[in-house]
PDB file of N, CA and C in Angstrom:
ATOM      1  N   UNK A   1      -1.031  15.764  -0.042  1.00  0.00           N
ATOM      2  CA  UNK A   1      -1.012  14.420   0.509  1.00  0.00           C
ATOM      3  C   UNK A   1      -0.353  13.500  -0.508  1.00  0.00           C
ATOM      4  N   UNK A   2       0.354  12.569  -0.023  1.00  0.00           N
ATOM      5  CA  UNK A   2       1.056  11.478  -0.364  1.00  0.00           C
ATOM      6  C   UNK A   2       0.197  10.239  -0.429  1.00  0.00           C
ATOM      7  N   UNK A   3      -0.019   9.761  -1.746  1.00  0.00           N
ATOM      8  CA  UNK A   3      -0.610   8.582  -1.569  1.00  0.00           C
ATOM      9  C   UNK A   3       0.200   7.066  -2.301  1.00  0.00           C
ATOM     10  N   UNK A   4       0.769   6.183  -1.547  1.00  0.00           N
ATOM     11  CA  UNK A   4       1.437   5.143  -2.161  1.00  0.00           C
ATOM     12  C   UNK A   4       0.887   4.135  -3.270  1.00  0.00           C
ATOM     13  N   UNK A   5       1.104   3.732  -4.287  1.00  0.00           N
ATOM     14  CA  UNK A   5       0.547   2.603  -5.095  1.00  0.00           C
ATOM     15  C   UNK A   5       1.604   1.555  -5.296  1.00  0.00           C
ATOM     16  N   UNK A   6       0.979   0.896  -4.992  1.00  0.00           N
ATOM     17  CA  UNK A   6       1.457  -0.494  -5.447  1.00  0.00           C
ATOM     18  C   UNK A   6       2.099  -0.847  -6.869  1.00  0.00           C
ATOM     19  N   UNK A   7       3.316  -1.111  -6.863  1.00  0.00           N
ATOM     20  CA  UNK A   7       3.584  -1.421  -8.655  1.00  0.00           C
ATOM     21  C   UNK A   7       4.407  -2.474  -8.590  1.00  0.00           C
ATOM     22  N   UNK A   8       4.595  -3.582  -9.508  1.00  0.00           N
ATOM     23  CA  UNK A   8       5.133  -4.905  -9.531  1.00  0.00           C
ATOM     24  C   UNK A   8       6.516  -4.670 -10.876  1.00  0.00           C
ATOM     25  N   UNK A   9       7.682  -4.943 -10.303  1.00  0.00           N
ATOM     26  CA  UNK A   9       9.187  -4.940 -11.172  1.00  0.00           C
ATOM     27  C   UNK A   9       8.837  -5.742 -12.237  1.00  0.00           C
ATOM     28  N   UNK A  10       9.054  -4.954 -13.413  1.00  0.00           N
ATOM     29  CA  UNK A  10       8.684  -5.980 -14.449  1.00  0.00           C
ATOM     30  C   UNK A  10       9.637  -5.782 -15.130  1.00  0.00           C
ATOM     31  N   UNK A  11      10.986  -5.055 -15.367  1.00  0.00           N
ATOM     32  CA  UNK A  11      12.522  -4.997 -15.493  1.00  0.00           C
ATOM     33  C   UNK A  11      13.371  -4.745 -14.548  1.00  0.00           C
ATOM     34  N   UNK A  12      14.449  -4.612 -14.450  1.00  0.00           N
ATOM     35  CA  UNK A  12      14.678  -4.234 -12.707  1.00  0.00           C
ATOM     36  C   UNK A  12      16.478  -3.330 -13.948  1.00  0.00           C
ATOM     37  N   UNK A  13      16.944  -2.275 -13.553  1.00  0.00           N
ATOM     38  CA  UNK A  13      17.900  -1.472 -14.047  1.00  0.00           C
ATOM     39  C   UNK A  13      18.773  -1.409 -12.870  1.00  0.00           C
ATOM     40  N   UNK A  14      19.650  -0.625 -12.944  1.00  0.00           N
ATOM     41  CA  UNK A  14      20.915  -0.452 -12.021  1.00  0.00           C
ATOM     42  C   UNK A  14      20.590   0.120 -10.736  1.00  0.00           C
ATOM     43  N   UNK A  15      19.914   1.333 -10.706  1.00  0.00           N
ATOM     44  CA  UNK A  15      19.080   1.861  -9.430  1.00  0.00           C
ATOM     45  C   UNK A  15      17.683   2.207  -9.796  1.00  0.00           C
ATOM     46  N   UNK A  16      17.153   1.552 -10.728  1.00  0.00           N
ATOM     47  CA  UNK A  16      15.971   1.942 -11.045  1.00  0.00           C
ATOM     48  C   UNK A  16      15.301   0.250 -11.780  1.00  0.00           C
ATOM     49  N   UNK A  17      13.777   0.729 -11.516  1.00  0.00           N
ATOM     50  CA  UNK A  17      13.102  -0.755 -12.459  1.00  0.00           C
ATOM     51  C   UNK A  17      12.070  -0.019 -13.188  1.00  0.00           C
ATOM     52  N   UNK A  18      12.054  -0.551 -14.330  1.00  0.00           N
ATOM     53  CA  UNK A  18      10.126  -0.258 -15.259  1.00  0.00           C
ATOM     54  C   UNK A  18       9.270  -1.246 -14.279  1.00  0.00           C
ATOM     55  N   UNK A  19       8.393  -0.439 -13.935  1.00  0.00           N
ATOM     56  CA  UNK A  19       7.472  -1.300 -13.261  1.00  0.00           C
ATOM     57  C   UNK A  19       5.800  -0.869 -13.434  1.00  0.00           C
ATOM     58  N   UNK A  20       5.200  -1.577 -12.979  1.00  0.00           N
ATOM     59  CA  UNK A  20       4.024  -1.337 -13.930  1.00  0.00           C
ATOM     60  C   UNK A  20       2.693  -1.737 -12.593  1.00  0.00           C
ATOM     61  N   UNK A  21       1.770  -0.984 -12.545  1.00  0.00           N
ATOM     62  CA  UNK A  21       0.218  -1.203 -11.555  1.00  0.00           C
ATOM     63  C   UNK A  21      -0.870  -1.235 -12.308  1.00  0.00           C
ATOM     64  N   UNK A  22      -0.709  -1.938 -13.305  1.00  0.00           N
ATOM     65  CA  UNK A  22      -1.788  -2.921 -14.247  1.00  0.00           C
ATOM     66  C   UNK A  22      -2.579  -1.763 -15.115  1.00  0.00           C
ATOM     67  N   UNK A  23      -1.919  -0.608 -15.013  1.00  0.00           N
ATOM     68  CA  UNK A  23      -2.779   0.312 -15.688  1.00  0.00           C
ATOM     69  C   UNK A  23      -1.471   1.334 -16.638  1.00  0.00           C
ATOM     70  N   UNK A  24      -0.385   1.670 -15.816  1.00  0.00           N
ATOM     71  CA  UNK A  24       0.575   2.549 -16.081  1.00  0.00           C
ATOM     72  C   UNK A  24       1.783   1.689 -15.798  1.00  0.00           C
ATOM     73  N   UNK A  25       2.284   2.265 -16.652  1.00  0.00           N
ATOM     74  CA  UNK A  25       4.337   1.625 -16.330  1.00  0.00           C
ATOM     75  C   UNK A  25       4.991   2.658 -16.576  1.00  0.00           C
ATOM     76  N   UNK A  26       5.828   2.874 -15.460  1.00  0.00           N
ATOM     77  CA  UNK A  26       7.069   4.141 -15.383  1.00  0.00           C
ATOM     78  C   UNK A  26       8.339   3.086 -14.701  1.00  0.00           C
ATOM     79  N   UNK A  27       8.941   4.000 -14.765  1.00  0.00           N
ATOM     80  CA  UNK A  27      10.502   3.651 -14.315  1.00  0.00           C
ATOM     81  C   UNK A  27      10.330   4.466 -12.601  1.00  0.00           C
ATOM     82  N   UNK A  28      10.862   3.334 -11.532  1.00  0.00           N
ATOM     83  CA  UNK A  28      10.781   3.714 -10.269  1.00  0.00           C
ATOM     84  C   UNK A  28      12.517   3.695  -9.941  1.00  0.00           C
ATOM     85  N   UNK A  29      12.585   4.504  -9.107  1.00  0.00           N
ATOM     86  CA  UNK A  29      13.617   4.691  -7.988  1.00  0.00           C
ATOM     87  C   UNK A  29      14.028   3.988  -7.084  1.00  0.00           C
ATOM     88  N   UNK A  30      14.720   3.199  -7.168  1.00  0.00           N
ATOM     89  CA  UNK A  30      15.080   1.795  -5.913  1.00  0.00           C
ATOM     90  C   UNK A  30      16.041   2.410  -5.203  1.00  0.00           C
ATOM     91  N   UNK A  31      16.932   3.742  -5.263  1.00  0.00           N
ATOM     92  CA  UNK A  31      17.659   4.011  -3.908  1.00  0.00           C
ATOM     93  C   UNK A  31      17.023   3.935  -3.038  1.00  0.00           C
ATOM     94  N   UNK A  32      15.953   3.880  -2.411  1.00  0.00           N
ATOM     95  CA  UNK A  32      15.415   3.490  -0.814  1.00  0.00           C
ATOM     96  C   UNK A  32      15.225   1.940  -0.797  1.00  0.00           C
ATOM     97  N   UNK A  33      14.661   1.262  -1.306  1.00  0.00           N
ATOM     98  CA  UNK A  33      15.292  -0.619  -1.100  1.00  0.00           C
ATOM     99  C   UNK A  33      16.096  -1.391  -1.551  1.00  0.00           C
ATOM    100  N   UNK A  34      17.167  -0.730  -2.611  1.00  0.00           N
ATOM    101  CA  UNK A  34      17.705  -1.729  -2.891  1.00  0.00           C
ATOM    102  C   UNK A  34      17.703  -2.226  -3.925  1.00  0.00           C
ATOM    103  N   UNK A  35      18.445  -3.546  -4.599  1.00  0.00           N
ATOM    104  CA  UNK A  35      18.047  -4.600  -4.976  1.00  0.00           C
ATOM    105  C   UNK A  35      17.187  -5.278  -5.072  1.00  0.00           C
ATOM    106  N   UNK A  36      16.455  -5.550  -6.071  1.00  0.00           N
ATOM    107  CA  UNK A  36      15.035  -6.204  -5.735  1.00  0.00           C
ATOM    108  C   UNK A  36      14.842  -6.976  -7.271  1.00  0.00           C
ATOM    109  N   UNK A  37      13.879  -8.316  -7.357  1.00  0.00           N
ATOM    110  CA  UNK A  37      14.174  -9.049  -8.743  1.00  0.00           C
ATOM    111  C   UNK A  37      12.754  -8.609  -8.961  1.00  0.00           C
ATOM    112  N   UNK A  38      12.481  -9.274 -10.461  1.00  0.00           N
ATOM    113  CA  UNK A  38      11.682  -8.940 -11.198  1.00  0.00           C
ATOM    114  C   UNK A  38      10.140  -9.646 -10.585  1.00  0.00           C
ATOM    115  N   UNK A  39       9.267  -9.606 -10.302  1.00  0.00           N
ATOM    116  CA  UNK A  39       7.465  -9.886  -9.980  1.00  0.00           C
ATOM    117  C   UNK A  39       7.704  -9.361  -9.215  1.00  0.00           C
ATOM    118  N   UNK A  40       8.478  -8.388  -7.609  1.00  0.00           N
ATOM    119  CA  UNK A  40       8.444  -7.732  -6.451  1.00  0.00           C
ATOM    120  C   UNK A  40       7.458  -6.688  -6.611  1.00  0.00           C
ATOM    121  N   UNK A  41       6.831  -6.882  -5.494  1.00  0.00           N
ATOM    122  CA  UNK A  41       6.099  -6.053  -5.144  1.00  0.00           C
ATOM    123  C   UNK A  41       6.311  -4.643  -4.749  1.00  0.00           C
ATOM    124  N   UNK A  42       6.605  -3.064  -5.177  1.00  0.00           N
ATOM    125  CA  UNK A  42       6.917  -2.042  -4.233  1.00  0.00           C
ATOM    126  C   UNK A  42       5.525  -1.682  -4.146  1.00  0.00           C
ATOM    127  N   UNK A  43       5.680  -0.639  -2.537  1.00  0.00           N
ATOM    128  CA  UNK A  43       5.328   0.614  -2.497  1.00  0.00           C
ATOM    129  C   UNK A  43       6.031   1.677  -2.861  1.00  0.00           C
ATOM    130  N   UNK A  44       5.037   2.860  -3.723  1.00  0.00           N
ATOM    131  CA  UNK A  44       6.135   3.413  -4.387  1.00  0.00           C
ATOM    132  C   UNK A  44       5.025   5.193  -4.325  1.00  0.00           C
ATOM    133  N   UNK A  45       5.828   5.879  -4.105  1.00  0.00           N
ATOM    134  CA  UNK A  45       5.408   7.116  -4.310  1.00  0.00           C
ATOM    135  C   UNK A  45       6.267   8.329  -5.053  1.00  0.00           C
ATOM    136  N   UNK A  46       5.827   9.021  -5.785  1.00  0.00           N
ATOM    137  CA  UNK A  46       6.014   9.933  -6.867  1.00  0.00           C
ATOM    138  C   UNK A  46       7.030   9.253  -7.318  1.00  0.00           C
ATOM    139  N   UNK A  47       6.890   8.389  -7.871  1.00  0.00           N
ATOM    140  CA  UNK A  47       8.404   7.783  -8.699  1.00  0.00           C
ATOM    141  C   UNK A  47       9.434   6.976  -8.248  1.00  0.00           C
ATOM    142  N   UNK A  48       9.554   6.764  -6.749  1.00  0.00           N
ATOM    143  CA  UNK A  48      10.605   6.279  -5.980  1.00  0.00           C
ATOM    144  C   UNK A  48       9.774   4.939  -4.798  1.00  0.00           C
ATOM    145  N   UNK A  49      10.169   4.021  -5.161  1.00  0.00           N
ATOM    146  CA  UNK A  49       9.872   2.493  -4.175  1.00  0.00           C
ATOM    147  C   UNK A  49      10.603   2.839  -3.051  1.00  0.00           C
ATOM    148  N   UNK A  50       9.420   3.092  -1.864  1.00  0.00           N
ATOM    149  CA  UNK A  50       9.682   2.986  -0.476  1.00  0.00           C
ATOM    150  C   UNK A  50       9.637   1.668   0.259  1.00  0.00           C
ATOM    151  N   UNK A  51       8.959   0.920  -0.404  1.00  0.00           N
ATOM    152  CA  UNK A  51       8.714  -0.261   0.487  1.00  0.00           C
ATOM    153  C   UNK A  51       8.737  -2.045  -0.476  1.00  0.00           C
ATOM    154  N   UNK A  52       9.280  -2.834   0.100  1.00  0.00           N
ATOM    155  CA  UNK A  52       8.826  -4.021  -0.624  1.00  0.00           C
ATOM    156  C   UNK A  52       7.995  -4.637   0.046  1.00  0.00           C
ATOM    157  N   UNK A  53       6.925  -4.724  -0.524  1.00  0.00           N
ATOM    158  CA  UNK A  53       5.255  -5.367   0.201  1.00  0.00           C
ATOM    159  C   UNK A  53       5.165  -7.067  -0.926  1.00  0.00           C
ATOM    160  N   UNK A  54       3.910  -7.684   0.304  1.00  0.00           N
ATOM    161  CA  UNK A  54       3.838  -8.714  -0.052  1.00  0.00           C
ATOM    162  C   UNK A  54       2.850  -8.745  -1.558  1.00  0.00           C
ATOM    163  N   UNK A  55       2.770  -9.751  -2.297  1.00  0.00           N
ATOM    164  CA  UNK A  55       1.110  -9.324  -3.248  1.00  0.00           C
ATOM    165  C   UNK A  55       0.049  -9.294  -2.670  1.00  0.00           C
ATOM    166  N   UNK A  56       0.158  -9.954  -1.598  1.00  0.00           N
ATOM    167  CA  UNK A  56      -1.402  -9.596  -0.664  1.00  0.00           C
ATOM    168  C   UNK A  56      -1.431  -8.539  -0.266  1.00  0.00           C
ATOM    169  N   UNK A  57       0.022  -7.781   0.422  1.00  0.00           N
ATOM    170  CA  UNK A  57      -0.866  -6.257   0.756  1.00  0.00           C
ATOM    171  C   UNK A  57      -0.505  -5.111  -0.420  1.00  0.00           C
ATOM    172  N   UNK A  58      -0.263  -5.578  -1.559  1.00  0.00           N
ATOM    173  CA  UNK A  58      -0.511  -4.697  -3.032  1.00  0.00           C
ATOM    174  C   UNK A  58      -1.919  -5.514  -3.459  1.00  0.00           C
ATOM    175  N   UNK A  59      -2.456  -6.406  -3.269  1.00  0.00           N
ATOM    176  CA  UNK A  59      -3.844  -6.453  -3.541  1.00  0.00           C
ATOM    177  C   UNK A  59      -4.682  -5.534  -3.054  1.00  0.00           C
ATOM    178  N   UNK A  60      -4.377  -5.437  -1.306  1.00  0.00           N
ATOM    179  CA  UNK A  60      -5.295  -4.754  -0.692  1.00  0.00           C
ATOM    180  C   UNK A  60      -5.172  -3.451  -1.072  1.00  0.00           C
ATOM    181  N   UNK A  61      -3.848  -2.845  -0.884  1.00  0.00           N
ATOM    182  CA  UNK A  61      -4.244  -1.473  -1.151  1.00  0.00           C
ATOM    183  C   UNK A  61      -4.583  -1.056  -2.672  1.00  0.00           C
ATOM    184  N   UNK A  62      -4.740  -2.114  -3.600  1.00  0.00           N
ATOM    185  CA  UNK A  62      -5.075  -1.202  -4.653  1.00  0.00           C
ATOM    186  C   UNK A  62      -6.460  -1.583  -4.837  1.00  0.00           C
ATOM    187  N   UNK A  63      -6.974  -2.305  -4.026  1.00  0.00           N
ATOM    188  CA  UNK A  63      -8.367  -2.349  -4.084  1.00  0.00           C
ATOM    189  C   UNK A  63      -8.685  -1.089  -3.188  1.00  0.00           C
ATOM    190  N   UNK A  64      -8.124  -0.922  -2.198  1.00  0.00           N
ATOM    191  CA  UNK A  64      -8.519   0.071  -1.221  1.00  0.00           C
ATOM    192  C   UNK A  64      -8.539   1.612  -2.696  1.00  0.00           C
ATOM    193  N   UNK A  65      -7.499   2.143  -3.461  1.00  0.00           N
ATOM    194  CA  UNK A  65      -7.405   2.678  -3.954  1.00  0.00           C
ATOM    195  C   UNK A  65      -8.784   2.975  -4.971  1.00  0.00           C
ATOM    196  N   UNK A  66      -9.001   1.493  -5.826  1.00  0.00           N
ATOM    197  CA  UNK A  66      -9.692   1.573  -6.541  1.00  0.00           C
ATOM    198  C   UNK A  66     -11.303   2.130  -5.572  1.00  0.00           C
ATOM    199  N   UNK A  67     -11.625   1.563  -4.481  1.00  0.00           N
ATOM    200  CA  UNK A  67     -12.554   2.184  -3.799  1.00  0.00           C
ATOM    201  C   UNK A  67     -12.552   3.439  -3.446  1.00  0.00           C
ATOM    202  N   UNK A  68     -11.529   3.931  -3.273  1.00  0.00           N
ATOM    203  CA  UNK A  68     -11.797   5.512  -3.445  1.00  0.00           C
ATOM    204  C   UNK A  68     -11.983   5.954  -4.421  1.00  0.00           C
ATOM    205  N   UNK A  69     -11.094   5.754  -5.580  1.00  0.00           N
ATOM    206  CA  UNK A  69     -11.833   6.670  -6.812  1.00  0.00           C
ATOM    207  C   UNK A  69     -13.164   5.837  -7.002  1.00  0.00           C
ATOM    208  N   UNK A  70     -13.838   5.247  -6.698  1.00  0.00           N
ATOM    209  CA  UNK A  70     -14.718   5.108  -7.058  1.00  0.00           C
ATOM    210  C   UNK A  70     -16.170   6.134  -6.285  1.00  0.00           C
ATOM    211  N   UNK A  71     -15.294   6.045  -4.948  1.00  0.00           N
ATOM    212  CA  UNK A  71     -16.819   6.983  -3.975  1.00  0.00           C
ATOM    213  C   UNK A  71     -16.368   8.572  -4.687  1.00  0.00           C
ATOM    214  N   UNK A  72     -14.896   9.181  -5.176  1.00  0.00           N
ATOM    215  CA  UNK A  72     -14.985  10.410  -5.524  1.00  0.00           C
ATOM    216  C   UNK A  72     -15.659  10.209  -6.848  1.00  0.00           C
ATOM    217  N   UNK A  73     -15.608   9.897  -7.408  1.00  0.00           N
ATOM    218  CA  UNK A  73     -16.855   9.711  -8.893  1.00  0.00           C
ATOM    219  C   UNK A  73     -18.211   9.358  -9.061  1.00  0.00           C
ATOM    220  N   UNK A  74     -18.537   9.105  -7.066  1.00  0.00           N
ATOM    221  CA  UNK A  74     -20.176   9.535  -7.143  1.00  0.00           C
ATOM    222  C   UNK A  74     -20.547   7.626  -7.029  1.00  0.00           C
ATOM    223  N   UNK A  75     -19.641   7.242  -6.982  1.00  0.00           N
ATOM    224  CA  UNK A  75     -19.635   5.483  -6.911  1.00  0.00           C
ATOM    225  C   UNK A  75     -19.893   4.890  -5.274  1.00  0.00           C
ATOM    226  N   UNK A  76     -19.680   3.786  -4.894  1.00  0.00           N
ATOM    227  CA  UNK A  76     -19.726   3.507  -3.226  1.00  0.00           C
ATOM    228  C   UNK A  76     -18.192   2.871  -3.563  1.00  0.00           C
ATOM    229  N   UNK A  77     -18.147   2.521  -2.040  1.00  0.00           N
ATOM    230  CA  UNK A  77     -16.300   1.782  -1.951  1.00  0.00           C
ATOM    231  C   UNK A  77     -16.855   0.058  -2.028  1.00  0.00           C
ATOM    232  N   UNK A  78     -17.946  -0.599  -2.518  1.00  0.00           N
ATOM    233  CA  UNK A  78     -17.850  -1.582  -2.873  1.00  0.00           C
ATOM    234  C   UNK A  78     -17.319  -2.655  -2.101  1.00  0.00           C
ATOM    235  N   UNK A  79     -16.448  -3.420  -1.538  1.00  0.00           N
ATOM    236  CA  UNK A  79     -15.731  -4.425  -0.797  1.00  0.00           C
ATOM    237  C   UNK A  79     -14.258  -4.024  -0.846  1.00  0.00           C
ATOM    238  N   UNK A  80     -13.933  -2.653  -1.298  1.00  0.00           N
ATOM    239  CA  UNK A  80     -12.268  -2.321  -1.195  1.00  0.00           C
ATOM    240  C   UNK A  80     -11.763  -2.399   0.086  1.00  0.00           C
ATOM    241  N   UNK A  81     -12.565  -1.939   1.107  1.00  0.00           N
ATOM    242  CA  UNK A  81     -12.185  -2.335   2.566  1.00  0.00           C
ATOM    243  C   UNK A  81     -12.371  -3.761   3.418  1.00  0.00           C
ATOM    244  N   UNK A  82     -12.941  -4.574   2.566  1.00  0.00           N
ATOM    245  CA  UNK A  82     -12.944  -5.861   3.097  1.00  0.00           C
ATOM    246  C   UNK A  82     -12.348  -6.322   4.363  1.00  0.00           C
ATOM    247  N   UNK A  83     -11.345  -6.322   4.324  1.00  0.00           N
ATOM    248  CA  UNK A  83      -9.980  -6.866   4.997  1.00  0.00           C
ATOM    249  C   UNK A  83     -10.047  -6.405   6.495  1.00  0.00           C
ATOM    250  N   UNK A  84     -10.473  -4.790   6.754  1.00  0.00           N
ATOM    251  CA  UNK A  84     -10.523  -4.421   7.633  1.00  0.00           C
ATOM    252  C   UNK A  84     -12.158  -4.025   8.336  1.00  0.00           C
ATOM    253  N   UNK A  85     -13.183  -4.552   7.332  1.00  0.00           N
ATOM    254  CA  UNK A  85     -14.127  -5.048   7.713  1.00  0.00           C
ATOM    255  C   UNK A  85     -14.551  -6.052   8.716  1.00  0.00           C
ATOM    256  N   UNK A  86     -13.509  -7.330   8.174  1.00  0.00           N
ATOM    257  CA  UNK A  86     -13.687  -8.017   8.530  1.00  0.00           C
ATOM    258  C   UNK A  86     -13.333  -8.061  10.151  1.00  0.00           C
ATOM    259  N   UNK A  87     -12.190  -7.492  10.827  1.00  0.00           N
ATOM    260  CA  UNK A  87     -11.662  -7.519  11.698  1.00  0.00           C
ATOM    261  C   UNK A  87     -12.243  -6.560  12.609  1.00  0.00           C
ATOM    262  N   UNK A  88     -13.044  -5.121  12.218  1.00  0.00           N
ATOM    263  CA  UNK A  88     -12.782  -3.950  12.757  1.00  0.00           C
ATOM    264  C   UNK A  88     -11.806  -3.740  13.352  1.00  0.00           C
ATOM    265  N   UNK A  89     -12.509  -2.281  14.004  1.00  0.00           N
ATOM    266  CA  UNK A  89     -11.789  -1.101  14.747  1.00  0.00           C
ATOM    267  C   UNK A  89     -10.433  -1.649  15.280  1.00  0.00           C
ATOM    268  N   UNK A  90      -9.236  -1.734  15.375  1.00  0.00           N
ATOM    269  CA  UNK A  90      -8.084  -1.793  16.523  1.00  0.00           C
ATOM    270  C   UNK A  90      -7.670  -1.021  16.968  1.00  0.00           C
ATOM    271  N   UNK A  91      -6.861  -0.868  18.194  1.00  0.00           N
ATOM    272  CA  UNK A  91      -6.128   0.260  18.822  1.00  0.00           C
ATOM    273  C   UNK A  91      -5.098   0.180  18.157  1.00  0.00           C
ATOM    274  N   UNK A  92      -3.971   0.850  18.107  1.00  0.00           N
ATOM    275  CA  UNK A  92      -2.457   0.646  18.115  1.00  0.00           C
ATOM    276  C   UNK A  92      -2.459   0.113  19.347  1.00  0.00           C
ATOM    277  N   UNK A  93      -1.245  -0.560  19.151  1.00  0.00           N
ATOM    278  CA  UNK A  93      -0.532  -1.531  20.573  1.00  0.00           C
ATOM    279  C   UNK A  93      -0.525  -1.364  21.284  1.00  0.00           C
ATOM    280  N   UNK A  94       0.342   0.162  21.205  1.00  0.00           N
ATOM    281  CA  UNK A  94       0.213   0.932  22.972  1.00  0.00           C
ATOM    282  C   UNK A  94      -1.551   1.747  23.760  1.00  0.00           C
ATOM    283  N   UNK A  95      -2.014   1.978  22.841  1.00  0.00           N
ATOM    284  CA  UNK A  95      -3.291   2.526  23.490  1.00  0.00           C
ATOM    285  C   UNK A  95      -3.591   1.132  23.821  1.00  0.00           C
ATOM    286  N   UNK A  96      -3.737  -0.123  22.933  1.00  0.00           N
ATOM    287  CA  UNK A  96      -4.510  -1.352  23.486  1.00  0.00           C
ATOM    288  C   UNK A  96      -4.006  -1.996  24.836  1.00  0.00           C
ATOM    289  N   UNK A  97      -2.501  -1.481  25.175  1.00  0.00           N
ATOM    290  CA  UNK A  97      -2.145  -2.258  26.120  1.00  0.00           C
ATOM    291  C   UNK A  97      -2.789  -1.046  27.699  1.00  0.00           C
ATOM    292  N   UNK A  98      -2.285   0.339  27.729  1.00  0.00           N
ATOM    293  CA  UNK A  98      -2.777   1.119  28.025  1.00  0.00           C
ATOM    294  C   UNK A  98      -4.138   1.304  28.650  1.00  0.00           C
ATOM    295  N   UNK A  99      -5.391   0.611  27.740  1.00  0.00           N
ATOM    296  CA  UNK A  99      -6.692   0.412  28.007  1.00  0.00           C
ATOM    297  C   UNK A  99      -6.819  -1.185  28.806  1.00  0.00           C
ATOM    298  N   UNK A 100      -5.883  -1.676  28.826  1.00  0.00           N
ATOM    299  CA  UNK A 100      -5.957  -3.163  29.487  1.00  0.00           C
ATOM    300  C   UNK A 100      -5.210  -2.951  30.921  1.00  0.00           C
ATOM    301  N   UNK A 101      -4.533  -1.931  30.952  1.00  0.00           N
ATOM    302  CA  UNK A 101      -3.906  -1.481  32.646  1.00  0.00           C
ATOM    303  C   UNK A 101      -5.577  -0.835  33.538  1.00  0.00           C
ATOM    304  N   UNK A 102      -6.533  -0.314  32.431  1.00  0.00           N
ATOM    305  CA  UNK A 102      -7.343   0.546  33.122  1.00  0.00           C
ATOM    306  C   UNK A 102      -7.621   1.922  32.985  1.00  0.00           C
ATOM    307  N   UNK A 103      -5.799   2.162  31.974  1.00  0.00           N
ATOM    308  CA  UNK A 103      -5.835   3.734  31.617  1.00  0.00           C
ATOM    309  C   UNK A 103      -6.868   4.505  30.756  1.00  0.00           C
ATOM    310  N   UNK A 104      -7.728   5.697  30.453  1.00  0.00           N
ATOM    311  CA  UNK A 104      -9.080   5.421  29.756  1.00  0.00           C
ATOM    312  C   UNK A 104      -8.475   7.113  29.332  1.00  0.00           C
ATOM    313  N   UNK A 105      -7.508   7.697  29.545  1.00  0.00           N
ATOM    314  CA  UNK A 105      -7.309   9.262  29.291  1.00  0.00           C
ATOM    315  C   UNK A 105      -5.701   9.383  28.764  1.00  0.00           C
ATOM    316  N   UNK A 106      -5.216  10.581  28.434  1.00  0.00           N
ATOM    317  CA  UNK A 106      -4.010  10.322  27.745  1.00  0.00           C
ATOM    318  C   UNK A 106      -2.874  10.695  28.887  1.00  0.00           C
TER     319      UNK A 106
END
């Protein structure tokens, strides 16, 4: 499994930036976005920035993160899920629209 972390450009290089998730700093891979300046937010997995996210949703997921290692070390997830606490359960779009025609099976 693939899991994304959040890391913020704190040099930015020719196709690559040092970037850093408040714990570790490596050098990431910007051939998949681009251009990007220095405080940006990626998502970034094994080395390479897939995504430019806002700081709010690199807050969330690295709280979400930090709540998991915390329940695998025998810890609880604490308020890392907040966000989607707050809201619960949603459908995706299409099941929600789907269940609003009446449809209840696939």
């Amino acid at each position: 499994m693939c899991v994304g972390v959040p890391m913020q450009v704190i040099r930015r290089r020719e196709l690559s930036a040092l970037c850093s998730d408040g714990v570790t700093t490596e050098t990431i891979d910007l051939a998949l976005v681009g251009e990007v300046d220095e405080g940006t937010w990626l998502l970034t997995f094994l080395g390479s920035a897939r995504e430019v996210i806002s700081e709010d949703e690199a807050r969330k997921i690295a709280a979400a993160l930090d709540g998991l290692r915390s329940l695998m070390s025998g810890g609880d997830l604490g308020d890392a899920f907040a966000d989607l606490e707050e809201t619960g359960p949603r459908l995706p779009p299409h099941l929600a629209a789907a269940l609003e025609t009446g449809k209840t099976t696939a």
